[in-house]
PDB file of N, CA and C in Angstrom:
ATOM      1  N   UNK A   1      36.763 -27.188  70.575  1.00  0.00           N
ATOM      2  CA  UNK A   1      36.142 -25.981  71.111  1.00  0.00           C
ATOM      3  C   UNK A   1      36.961 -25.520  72.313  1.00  0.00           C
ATOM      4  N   UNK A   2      37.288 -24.216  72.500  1.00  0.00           N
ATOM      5  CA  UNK A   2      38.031 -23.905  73.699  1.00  0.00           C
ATOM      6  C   UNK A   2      37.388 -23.024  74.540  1.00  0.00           C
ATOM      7  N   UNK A   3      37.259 -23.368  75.812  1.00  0.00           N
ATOM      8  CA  UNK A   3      36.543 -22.824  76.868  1.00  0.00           C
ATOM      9  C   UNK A   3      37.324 -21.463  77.523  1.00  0.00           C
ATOM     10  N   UNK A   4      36.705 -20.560  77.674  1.00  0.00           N
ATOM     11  CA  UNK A   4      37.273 -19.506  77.837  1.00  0.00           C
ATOM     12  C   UNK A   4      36.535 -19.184  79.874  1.00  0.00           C
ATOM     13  N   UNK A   5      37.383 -18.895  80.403  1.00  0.00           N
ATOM     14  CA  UNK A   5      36.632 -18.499  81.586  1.00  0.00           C
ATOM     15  C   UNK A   5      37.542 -17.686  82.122  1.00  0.00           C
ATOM     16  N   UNK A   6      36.996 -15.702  82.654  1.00  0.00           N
ATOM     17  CA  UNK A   6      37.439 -15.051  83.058  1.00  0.00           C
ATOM     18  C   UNK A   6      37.081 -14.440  84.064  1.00  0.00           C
ATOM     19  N   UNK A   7      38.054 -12.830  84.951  1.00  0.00           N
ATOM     20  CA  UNK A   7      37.418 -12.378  86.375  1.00  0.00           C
ATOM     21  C   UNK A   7      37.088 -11.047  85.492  1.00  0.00           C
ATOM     22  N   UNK A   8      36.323 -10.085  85.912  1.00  0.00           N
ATOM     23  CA  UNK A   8      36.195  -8.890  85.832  1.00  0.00           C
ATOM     24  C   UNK A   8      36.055  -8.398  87.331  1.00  0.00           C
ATOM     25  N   UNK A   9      35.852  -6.935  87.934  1.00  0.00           N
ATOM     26  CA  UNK A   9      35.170  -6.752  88.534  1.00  0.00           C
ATOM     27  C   UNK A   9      34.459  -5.423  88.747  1.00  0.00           C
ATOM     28  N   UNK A  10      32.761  -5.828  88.858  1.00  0.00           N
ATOM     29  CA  UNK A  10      31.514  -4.711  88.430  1.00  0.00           C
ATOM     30  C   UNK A  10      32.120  -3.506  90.127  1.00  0.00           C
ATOM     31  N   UNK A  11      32.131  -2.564  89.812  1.00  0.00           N
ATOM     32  CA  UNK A  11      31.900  -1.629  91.001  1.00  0.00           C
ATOM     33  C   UNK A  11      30.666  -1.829  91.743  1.00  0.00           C
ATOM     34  N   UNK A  12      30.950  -1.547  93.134  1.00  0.00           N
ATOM     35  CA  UNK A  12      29.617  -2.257  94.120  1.00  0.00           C
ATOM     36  C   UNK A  12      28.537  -1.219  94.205  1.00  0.00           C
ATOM     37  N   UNK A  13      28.835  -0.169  93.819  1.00  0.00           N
ATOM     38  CA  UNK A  13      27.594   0.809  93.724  1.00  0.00           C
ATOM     39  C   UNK A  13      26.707   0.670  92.388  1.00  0.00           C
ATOM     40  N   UNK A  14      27.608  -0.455  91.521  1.00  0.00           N
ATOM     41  CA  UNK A  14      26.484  -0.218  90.481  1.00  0.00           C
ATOM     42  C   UNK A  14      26.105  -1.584  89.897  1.00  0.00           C
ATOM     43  N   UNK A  15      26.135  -2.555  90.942  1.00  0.00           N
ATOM     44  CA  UNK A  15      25.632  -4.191  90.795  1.00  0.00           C
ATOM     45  C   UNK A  15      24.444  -4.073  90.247  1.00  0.00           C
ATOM     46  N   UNK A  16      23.450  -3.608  91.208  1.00  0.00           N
ATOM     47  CA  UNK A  16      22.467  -3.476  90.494  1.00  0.00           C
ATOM     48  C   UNK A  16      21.411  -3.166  89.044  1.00  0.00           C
ATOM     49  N   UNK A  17      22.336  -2.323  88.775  1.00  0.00           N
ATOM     50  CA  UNK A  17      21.962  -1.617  87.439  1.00  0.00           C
ATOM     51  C   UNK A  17      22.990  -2.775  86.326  1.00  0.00           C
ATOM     52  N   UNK A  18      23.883  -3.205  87.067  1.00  0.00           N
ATOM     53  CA  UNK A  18      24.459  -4.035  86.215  1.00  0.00           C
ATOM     54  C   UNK A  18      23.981  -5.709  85.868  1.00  0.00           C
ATOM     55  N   UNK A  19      22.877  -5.641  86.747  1.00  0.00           N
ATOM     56  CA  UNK A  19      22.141  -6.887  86.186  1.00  0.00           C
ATOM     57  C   UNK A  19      20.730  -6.541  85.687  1.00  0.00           C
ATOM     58  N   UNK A  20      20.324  -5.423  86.055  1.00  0.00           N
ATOM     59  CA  UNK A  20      19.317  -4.985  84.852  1.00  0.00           C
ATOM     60  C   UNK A  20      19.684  -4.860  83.607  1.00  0.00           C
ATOM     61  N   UNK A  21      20.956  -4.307  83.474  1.00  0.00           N
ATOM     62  CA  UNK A  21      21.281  -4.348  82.127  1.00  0.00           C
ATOM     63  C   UNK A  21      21.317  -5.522  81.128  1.00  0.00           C
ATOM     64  N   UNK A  22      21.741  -6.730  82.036  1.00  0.00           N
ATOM     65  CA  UNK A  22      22.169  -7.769  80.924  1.00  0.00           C
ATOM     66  C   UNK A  22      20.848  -8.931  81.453  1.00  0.00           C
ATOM     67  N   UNK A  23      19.843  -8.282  82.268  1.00  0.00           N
ATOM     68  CA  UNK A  23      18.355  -8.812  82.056  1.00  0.00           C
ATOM     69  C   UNK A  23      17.782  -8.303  80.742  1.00  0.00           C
ATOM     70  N   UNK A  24      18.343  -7.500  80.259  1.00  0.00           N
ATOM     71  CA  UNK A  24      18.037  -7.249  78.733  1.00  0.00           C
ATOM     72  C   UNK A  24      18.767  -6.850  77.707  1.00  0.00           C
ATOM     73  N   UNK A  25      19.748  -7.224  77.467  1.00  0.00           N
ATOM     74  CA  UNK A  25      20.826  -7.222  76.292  1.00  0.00           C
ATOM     75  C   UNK A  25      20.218  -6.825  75.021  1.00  0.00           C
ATOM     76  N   UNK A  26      20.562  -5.879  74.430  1.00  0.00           N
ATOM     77  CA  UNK A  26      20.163  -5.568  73.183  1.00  0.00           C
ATOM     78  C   UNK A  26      20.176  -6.620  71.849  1.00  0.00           C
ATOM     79  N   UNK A  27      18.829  -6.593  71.468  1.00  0.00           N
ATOM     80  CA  UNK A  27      19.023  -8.217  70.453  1.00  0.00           C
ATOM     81  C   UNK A  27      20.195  -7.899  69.171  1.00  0.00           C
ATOM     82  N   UNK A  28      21.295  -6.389  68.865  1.00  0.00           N
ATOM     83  CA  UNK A  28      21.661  -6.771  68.254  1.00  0.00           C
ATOM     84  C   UNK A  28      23.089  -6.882  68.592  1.00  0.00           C
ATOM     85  N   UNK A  29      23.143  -7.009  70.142  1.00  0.00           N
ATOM     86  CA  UNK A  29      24.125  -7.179  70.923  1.00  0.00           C
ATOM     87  C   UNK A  29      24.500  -8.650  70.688  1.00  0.00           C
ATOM     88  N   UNK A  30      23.215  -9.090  71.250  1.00  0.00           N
ATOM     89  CA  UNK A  30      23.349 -11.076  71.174  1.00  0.00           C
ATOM     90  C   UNK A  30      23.423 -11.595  69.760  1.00  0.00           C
ATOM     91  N   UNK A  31      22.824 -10.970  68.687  1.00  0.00           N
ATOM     92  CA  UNK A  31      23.478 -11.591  67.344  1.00  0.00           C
ATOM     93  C   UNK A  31      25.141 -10.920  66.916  1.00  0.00           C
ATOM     94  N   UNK A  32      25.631 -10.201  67.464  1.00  0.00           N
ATOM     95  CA  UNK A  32      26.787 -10.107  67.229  1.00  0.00           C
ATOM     96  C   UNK A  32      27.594 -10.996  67.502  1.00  0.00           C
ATOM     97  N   UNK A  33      27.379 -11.091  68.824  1.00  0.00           N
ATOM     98  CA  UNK A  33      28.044 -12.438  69.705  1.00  0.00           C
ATOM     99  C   UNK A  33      27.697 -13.417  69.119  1.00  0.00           C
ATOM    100  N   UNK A  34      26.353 -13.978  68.471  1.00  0.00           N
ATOM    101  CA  UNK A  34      26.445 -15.290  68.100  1.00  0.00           C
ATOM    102  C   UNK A  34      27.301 -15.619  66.935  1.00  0.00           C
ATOM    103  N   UNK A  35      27.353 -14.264  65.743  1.00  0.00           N
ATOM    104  CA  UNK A  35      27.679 -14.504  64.436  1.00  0.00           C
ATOM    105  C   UNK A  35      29.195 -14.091  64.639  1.00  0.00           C
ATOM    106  N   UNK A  36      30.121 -13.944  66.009  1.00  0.00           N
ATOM    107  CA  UNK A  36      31.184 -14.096  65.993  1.00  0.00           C
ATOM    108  C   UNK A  36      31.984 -15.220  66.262  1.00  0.00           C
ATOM    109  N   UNK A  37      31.251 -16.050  66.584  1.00  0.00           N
ATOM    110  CA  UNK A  37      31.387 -16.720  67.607  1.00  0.00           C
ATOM    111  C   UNK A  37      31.939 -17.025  68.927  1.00  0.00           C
ATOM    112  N   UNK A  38      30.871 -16.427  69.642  1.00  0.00           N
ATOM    113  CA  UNK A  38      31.087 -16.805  71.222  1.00  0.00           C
ATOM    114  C   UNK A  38      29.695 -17.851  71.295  1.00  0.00           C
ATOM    115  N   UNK A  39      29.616 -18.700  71.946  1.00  0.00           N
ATOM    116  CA  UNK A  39      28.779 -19.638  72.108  1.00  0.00           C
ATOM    117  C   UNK A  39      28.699 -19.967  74.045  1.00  0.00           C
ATOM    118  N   UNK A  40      27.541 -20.731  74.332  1.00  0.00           N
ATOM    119  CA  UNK A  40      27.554 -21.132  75.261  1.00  0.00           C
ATOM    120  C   UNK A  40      28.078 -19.648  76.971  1.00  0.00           C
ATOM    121  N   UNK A  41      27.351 -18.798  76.424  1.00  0.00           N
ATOM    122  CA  UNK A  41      28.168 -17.497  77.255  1.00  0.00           C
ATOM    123  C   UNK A  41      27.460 -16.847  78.158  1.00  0.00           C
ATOM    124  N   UNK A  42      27.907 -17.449  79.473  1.00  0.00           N
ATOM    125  CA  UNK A  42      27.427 -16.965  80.628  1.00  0.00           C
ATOM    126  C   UNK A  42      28.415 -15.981  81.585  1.00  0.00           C
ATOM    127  N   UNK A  43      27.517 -15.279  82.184  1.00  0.00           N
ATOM    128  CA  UNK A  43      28.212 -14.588  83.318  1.00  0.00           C
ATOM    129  C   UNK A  43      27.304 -14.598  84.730  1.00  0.00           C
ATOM    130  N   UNK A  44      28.629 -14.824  85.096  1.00  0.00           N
ATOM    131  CA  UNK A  44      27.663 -15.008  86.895  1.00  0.00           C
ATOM    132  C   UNK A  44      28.361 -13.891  87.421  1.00  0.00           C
ATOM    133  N   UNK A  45      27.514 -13.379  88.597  1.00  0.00           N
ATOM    134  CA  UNK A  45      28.325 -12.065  89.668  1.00  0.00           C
ATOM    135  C   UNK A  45      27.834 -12.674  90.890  1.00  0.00           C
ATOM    136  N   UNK A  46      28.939 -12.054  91.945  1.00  0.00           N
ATOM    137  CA  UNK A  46      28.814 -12.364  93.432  1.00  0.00           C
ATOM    138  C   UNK A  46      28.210 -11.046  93.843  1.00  0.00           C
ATOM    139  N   UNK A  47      28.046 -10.727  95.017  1.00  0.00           N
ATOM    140  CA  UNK A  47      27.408 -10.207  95.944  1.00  0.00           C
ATOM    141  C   UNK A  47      28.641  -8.414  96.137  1.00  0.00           C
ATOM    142  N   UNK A  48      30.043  -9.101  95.996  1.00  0.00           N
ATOM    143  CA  UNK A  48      31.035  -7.965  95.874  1.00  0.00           C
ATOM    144  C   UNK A  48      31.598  -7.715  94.958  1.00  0.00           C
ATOM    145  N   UNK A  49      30.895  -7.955  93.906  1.00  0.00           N
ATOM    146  CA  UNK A  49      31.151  -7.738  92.306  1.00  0.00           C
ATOM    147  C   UNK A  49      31.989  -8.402  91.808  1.00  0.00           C
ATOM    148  N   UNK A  50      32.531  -9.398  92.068  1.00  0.00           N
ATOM    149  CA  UNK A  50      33.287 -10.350  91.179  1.00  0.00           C
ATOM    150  C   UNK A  50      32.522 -10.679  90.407  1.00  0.00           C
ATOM    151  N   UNK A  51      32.818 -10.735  88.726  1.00  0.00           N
ATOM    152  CA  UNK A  51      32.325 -11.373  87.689  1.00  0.00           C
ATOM    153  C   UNK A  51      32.850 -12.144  87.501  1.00  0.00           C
ATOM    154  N   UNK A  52      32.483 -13.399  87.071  1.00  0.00           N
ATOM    155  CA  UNK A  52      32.943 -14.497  86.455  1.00  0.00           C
ATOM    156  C   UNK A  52      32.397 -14.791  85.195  1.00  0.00           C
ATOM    157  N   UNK A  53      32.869 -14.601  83.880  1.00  0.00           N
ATOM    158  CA  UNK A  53      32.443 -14.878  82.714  1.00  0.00           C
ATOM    159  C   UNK A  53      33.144 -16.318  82.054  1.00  0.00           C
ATOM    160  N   UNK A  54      32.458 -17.311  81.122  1.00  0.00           N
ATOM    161  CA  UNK A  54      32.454 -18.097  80.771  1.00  0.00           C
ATOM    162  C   UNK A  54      31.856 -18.433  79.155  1.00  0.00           C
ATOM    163  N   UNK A  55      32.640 -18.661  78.557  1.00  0.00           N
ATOM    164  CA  UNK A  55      32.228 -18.873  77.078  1.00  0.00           C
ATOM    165  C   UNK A  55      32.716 -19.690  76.465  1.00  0.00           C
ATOM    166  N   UNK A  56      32.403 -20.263  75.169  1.00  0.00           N
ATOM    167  CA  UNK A  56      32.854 -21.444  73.928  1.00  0.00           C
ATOM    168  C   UNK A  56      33.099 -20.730  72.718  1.00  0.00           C
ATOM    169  N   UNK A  57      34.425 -20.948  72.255  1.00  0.00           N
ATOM    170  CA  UNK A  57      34.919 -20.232  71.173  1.00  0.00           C
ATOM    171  C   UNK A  57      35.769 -21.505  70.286  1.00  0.00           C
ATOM    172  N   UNK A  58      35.517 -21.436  68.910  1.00  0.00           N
ATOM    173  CA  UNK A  58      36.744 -21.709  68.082  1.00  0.00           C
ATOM    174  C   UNK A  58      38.152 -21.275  68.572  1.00  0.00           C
ATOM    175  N   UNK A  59      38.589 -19.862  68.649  1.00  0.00           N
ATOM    176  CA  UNK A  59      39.325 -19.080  68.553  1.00  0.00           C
ATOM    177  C   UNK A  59      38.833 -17.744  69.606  1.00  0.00           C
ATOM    178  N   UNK A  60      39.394 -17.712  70.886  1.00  0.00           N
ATOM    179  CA  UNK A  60      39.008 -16.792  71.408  1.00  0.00           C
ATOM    180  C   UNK A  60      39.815 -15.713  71.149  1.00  0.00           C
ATOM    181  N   UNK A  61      40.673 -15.600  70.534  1.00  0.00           N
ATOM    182  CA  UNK A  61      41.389 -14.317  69.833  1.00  0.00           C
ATOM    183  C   UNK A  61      40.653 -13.538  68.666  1.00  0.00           C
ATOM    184  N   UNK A  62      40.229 -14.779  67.830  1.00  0.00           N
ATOM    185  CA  UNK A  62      39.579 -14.072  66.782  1.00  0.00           C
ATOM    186  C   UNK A  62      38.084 -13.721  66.885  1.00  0.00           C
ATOM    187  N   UNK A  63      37.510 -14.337  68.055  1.00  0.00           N
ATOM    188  CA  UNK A  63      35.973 -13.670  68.410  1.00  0.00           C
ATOM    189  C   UNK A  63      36.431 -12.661  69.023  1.00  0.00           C
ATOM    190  N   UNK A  64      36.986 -12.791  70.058  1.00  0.00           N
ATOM    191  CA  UNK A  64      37.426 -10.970  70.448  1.00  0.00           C
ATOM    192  C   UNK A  64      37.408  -9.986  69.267  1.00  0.00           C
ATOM    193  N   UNK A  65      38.610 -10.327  68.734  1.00  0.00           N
ATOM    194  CA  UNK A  65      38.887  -9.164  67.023  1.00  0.00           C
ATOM    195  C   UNK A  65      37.385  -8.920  66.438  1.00  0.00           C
ATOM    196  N   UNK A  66      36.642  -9.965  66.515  1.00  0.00           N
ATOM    197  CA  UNK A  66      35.544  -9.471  65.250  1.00  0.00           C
ATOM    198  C   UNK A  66      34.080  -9.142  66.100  1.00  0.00           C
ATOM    199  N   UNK A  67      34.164  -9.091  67.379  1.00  0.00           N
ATOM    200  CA  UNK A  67      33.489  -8.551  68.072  1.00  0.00           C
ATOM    201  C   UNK A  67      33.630  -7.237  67.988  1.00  0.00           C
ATOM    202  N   UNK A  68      34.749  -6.844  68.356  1.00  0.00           N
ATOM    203  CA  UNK A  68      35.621  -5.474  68.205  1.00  0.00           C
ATOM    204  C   UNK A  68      34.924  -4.495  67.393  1.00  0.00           C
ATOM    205  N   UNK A  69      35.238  -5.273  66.116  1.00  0.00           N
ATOM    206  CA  UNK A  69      34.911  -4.959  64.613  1.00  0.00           C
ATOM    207  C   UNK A  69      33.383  -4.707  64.348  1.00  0.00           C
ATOM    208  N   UNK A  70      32.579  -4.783  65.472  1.00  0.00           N
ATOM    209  CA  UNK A  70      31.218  -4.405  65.322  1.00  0.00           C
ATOM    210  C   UNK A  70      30.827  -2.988  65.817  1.00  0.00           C
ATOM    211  N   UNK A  71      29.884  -2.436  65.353  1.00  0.00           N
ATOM    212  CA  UNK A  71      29.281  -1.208  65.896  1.00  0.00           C
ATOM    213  C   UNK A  71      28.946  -1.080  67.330  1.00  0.00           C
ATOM    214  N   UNK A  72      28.165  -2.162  67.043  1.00  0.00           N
ATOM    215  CA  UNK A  72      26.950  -2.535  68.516  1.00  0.00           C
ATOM    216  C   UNK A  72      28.001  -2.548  69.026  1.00  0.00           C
ATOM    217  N   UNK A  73      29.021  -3.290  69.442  1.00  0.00           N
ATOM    218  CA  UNK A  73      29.906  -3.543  70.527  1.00  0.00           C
ATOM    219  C   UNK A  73      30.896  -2.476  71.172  1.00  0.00           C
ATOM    220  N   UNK A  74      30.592  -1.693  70.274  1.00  0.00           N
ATOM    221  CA  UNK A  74      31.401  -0.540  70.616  1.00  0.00           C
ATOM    222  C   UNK A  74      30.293   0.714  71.249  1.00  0.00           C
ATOM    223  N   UNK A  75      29.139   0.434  70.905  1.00  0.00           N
ATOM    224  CA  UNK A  75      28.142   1.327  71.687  1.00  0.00           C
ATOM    225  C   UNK A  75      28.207   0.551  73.316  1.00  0.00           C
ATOM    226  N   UNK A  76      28.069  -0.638  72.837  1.00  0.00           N
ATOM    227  CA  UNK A  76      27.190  -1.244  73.758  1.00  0.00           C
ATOM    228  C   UNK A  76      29.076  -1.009  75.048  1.00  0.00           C
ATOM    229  N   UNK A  77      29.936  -1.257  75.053  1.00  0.00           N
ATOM    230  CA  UNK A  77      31.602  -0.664  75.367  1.00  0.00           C
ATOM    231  C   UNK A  77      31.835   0.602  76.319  1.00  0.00           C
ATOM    232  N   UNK A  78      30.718   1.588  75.207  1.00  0.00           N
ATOM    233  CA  UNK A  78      30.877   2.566  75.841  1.00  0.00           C
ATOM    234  C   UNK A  78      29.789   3.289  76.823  1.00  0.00           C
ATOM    235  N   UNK A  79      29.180   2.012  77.312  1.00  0.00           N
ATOM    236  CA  UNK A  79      27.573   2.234  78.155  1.00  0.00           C
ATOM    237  C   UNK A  79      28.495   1.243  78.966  1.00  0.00           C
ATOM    238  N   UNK A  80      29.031   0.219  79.102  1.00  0.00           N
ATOM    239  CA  UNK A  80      29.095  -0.575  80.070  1.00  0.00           C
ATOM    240  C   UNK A  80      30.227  -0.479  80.882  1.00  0.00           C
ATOM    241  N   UNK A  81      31.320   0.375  80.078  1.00  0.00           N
ATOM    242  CA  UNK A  81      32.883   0.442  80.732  1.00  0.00           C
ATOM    243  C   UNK A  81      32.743   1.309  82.174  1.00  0.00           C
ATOM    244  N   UNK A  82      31.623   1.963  82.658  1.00  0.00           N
ATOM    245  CA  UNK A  82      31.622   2.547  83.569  1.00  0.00           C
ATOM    246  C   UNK A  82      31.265   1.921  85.107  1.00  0.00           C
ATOM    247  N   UNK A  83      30.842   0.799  84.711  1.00  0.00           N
ATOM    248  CA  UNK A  83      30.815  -0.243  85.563  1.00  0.00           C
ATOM    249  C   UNK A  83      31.690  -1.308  86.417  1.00  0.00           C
ATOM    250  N   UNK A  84      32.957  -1.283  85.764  1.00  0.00           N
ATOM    251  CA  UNK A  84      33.949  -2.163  86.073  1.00  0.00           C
ATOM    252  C   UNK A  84      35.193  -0.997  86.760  1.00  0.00           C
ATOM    253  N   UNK A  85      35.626  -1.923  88.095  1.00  0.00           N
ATOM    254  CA  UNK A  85      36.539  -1.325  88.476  1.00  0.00           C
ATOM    255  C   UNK A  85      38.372  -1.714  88.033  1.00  0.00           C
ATOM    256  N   UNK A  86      38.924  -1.279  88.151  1.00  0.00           N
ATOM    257  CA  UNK A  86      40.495  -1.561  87.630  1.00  0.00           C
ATOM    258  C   UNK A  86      40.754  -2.329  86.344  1.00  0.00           C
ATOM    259  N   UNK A  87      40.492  -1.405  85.300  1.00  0.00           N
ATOM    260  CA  UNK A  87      40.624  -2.166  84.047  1.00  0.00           C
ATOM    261  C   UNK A  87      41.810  -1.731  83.358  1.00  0.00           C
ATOM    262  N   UNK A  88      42.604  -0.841  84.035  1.00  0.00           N
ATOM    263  CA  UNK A  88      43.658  -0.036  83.456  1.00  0.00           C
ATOM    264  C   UNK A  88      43.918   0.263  82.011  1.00  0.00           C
ATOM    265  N   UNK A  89      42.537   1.553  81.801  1.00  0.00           N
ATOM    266  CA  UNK A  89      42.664   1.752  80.714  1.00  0.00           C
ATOM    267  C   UNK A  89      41.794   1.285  79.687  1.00  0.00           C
ATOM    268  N   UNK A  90      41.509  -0.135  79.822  1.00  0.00           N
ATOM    269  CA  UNK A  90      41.371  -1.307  78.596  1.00  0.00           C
ATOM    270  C   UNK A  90      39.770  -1.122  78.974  1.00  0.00           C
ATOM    271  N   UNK A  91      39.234  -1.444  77.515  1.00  0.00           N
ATOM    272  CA  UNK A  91      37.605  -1.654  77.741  1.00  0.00           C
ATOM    273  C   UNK A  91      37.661  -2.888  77.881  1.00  0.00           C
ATOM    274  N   UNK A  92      36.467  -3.168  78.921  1.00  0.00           N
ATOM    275  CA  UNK A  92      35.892  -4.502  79.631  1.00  0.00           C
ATOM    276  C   UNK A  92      35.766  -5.705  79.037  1.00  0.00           C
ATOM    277  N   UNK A  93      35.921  -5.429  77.480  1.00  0.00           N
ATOM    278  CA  UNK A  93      36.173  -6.537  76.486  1.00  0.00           C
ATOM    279  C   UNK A  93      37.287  -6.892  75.899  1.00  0.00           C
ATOM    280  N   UNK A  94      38.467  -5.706  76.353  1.00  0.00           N
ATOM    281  CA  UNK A  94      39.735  -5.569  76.307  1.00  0.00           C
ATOM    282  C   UNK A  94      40.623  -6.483  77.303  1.00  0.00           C
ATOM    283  N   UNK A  95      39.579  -6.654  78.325  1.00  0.00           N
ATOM    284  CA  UNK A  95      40.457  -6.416  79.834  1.00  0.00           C
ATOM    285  C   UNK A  95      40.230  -8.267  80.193  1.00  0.00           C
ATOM    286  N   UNK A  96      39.482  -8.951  79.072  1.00  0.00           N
ATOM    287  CA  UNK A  96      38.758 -10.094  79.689  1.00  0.00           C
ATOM    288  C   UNK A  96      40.289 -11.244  79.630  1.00  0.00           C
ATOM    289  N   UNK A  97      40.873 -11.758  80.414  1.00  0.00           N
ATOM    290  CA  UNK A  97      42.364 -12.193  80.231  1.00  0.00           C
ATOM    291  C   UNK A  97      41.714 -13.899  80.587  1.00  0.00           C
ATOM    292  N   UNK A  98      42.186 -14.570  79.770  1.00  0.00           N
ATOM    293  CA  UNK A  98      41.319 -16.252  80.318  1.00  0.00           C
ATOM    294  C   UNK A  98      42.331 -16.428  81.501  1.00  0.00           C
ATOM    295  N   UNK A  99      41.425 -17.400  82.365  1.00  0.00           N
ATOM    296  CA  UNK A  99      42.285 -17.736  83.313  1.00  0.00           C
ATOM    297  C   UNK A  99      42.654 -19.431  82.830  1.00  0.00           C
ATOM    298  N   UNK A 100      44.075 -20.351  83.519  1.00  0.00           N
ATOM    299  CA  UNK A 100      44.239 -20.992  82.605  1.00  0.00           C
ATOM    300  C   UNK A 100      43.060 -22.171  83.448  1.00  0.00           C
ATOM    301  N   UNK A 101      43.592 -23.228  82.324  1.00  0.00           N
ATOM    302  CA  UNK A 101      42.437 -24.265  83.137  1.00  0.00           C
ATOM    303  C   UNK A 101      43.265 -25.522  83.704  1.00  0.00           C
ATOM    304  N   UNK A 102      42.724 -25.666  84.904  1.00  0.00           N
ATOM    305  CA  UNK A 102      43.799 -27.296  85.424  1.00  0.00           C
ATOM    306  C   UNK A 102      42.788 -28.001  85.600  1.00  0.00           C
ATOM    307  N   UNK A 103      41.832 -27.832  85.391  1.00  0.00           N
ATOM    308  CA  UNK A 103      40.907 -29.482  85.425  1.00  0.00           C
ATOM    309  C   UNK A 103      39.686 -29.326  84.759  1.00  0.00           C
ATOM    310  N   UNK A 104      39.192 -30.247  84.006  1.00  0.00           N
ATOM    311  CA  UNK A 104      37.831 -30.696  83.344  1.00  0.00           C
ATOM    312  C   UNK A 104      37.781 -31.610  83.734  1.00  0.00           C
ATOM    313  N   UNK A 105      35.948 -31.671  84.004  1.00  0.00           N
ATOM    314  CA  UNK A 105      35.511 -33.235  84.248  1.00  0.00           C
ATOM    315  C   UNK A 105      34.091 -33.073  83.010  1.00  0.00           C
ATOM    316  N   UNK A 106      34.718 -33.874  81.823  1.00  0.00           N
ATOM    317  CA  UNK A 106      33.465 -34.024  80.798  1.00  0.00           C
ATOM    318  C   UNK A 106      32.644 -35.004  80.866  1.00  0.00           C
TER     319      UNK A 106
END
């Protein structure tokens, strides 16, 4: 299983609304994600909008691609891209780059 953990970052005028939002994720948001597989997928935010996202993938290339490949994700893309600052360009699911990893403790 390969652990994926990345930065985004939410614009500070719209933190708020950006955790109402994913206080309720659309249920056919979260079965997309499950039946792509992303597993185990959290996101935490700080106070100055750093996101930190975290997930479990087979293949985090190919859950990206077939996430992509969904409807929902592309609605749900174009409601959320307005939230993130410096994505150059790339939607927020575009933009998610892993950072690498130098230590596990299992």
């Amino acid at each position: 299983m390969q652990r994926v953990c990345f930065l985004l970052k939410v614009r500070q005028d719209r933190i708020d609304e950006y955790r109402e939002r994913h206080a309720a994720v659309w249920p056919g948001m979260l079965e997309a994600l499950s039946a792509t597989g992303w597993h185990n997928y959290s996101l935490f935010l700080r106070e100055d909008g750093l996101l930190v996202g975290y997930l479990e993938t087979e293949d985090f290339a190919a859950a990206q691609a077939a996430m992509a490949a969904t409807d929902v994700n592309a609605r749900w893309q174009a409601e959320m891209g307005e939230f993130f600052e410096a994505l150059d360009g790339d939607r927020a699911d575009e933009a998610m780059k892993p950072l690498t990893e130098v230590f596990h403790l299992a």
